[in-house]
Protein backbone atom coordinates (compact mmCIF):
# COMPACT_ATOMS: atom_id res chain seq x y z
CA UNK A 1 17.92 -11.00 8.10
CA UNK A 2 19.86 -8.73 5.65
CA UNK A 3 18.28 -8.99 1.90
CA UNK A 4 20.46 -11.24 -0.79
CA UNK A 5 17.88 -11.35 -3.14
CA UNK A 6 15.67 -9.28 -4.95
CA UNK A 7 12.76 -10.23 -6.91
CA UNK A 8 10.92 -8.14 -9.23
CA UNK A 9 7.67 -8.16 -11.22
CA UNK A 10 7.91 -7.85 -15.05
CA UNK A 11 4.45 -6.18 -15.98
CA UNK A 12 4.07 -2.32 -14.81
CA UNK A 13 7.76 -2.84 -12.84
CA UNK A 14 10.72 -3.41 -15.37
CA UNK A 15 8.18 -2.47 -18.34
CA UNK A 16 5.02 -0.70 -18.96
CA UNK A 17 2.08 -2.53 -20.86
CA UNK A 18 -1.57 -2.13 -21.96
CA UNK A 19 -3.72 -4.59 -23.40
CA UNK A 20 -5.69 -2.00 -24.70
CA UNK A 21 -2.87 -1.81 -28.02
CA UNK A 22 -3.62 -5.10 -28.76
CA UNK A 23 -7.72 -4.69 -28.42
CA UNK A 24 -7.56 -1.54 -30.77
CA UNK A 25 -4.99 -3.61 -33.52
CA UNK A 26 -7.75 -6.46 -33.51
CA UNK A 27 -10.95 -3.99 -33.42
CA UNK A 28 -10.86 -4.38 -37.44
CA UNK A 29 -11.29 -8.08 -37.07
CA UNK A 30 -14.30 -8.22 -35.38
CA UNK A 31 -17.93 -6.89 -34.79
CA UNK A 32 -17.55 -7.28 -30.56
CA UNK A 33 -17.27 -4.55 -28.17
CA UNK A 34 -13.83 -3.59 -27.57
CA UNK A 35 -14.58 -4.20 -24.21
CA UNK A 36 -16.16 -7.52 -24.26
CA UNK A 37 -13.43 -8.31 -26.64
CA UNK A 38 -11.28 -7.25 -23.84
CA UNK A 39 -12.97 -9.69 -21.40
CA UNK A 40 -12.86 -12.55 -23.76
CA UNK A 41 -8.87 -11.78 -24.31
CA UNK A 42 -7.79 -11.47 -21.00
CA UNK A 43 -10.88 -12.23 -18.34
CA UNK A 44 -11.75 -15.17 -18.96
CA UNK A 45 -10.70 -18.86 -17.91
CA UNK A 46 -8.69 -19.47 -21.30
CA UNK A 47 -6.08 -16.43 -19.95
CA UNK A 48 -5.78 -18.15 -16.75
CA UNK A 49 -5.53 -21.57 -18.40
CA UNK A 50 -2.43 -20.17 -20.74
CA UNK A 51 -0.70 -18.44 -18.24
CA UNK A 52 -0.55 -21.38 -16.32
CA UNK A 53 0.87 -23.41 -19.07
CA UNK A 54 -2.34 -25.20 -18.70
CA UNK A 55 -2.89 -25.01 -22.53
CA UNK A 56 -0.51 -23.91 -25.31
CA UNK A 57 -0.30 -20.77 -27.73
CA UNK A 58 -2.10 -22.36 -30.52
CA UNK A 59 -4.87 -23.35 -28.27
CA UNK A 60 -4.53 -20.24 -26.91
CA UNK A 61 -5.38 -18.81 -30.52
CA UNK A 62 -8.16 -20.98 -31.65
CA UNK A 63 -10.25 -20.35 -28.38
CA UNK A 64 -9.35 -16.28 -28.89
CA UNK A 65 -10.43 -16.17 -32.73
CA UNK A 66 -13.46 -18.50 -32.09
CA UNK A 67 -15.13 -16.30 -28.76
CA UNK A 68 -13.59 -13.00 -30.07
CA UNK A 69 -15.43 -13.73 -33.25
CA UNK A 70 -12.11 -12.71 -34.86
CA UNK A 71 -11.28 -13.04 -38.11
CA UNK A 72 -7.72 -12.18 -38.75
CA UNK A 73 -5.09 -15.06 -39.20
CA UNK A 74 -3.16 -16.49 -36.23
CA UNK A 75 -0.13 -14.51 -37.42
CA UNK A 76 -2.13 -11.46 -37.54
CA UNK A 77 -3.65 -11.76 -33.96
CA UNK A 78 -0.29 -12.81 -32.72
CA UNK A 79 1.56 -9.93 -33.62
CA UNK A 80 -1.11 -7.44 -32.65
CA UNK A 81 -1.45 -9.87 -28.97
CA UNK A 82 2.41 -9.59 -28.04
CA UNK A 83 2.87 -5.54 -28.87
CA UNK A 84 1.79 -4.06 -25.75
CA UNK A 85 4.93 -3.77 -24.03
CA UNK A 86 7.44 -0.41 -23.03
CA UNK A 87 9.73 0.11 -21.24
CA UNK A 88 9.99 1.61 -17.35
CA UNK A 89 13.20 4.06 -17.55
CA UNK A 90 12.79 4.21 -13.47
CA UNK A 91 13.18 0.50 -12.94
CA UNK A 92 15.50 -0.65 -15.72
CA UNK A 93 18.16 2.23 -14.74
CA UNK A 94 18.02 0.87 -10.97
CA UNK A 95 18.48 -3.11 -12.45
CA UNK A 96 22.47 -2.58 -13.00
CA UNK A 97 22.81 -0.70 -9.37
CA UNK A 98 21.65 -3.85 -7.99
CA UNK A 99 22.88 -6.51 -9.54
CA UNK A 100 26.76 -6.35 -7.80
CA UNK A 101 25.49 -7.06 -4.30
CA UNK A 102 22.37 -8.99 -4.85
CA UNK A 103 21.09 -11.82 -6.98
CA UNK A 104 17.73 -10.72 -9.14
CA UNK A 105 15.26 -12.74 -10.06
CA UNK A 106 12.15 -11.88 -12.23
CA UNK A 107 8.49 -12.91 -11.30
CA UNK A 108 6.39 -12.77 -14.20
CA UNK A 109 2.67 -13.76 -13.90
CA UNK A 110 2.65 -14.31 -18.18
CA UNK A 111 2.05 -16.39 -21.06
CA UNK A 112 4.36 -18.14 -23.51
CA UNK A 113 3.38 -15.37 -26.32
CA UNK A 114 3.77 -12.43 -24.37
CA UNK A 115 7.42 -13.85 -22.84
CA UNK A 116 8.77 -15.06 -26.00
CA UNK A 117 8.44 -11.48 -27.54
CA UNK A 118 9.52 -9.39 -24.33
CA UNK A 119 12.72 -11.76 -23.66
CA UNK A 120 13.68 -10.54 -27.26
CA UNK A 121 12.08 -6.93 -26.88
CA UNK A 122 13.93 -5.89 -23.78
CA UNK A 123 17.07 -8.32 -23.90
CA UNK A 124 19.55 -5.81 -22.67
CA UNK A 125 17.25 -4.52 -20.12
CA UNK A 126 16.72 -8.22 -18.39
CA UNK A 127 20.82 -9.23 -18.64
CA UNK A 128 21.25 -8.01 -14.77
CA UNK A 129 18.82 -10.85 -13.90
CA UNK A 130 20.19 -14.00 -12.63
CA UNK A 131 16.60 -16.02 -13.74
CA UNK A 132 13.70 -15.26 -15.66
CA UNK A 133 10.59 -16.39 -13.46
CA UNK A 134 7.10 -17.07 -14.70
CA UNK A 135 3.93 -18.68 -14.12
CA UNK A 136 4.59 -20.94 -17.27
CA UNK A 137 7.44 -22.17 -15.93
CA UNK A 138 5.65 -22.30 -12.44
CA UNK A 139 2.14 -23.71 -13.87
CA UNK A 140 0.78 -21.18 -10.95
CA UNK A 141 -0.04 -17.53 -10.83
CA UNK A 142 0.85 -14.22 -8.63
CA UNK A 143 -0.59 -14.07 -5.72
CA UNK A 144 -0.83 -18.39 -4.97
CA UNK A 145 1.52 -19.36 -2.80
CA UNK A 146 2.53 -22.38 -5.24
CA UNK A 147 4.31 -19.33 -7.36
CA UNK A 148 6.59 -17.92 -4.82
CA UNK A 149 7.47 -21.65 -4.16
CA UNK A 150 8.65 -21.92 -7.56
CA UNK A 151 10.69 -18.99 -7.56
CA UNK A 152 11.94 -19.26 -4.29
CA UNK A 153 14.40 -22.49 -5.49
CA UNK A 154 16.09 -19.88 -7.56
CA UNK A 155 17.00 -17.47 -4.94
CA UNK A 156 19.81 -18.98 -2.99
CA UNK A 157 18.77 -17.92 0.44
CA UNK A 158 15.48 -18.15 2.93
CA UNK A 159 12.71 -16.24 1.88
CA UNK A 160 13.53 -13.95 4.72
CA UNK A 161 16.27 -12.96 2.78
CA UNK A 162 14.46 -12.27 -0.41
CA UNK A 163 12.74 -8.75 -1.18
CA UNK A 164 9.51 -8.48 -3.56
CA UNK A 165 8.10 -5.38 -5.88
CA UNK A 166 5.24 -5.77 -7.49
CA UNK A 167 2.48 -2.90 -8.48
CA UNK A 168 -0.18 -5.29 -7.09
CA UNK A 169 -0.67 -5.00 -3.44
CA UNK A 170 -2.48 -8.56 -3.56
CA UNK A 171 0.89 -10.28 -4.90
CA UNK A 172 2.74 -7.91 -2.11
CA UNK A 173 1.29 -9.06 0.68
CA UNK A 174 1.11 -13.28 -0.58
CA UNK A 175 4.67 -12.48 -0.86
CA UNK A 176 4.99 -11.31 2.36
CA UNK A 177 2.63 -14.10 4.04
CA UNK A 178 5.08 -16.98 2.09
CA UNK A 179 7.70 -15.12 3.78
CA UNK A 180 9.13 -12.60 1.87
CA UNK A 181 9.76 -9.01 2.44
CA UNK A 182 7.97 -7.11 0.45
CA UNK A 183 7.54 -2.96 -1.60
CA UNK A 184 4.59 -2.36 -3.80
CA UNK A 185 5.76 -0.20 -7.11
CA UNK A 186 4.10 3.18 -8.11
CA UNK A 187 5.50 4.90 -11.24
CA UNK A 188 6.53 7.72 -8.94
CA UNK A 189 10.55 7.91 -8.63
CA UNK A 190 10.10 6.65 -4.87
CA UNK A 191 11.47 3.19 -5.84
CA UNK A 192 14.88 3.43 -5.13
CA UNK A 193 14.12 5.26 -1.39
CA UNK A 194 11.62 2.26 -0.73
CA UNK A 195 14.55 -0.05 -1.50
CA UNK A 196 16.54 1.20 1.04
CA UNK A 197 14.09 1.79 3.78
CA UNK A 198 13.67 -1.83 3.08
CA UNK A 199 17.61 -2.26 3.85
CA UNK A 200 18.65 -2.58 0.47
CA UNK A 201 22.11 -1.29 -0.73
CA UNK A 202 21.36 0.82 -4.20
CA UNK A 203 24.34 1.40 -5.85
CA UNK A 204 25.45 4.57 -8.07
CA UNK A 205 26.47 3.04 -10.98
């Protein structure tokens, strides 16, 4: 089957991001390790919960101020939470070659915080893509095949027909098992040759 669709992870594809911004904005609020600060933020069950749409921002917050012994305001941990995001010059210059021959859809294991800000943060960059996938909007997470489900009713074609890049080999291959074909990222300038090994038509323009 000849690819129609291609389907891209947000975080460490279209844009760079490190949570460690965030941990050293919020390192004046507390008296934890910045590493167990870091497990509390973003390895623990509340993460999972939120990204899942399981629980909502505000809960989100309370459980994040309350285990990270934090004691900025919600505003404050908000804005330092959400500003760990740049952008990937490699992938975001490749977005407009593809979008005349294929339909592009985003795959975004995320939270309502961190969405809300990069939808606004990168607008221009995301305008080739046809839908804006996530794991709210999925209530399931990269690599369960429940995700690719979701996503898959937005690509208008069989999942042999749909191509995957992600920087996680885990999600690459779950991709591949629901069916997909898939390319694992690396910040290397390879991405446009892996396309078309892959048999995808990247454009000049």
């Amino acid at each position: 089957m000849s690819i129609r669709t291609v389907i891209l992870d947000f975080g460490n594809v279209v844009a760079f991001f490190d949570h460690g911004r965030a941990i050293a904005r919020l390192d004046d609020f507390t008296d934890m390790d910045p590493v167990e600060l870091a497990l509390v933020l973003y390895g623990s069950a509340i993460e999972d919960a939120y990204e899942r749409a399981a629980i909502d921002t505000d809960e989100y917050v309370r459980e994040a101020l309350l285990n990270g012994r934090l004691t900025c305001t919600n505003e404050q941990f908000l804005a330092a939470f959400v500003d760990i995001f740049w952008r990937n010059d490699e992938v975001c210059a490749l977005l407009p070659r593809l979008k005349p021959k294929y339909r592009v859809l985003l795959a975004s294991n995320t939270n309502a915080a961190h969405y809300a800000h990069y939808v606004k943060q990168f607008e221009s960059e995301l305008k080739p893509f046809d839908h804006l996938g996530t794991s709210v909007a999925a209530k399931a997470r990269k690599p369960e095949s429940a995700f690719c489900a979701h996503i898959q009713q937005f690509a208008q074609c069989e999942p042999g027909e749909c191509l995957f890049v992600d920087d996680l080999p885990t999600n690459v291959e779950a991709a591949e098992r629901f069916g997909w074909k898939g390319v694992v990222y690396r910040p290397n300038g390879s991405l446009a040759d892996k396309l078309r090994a892959a048999g995808v038509e990247v454009g000049t323009t």
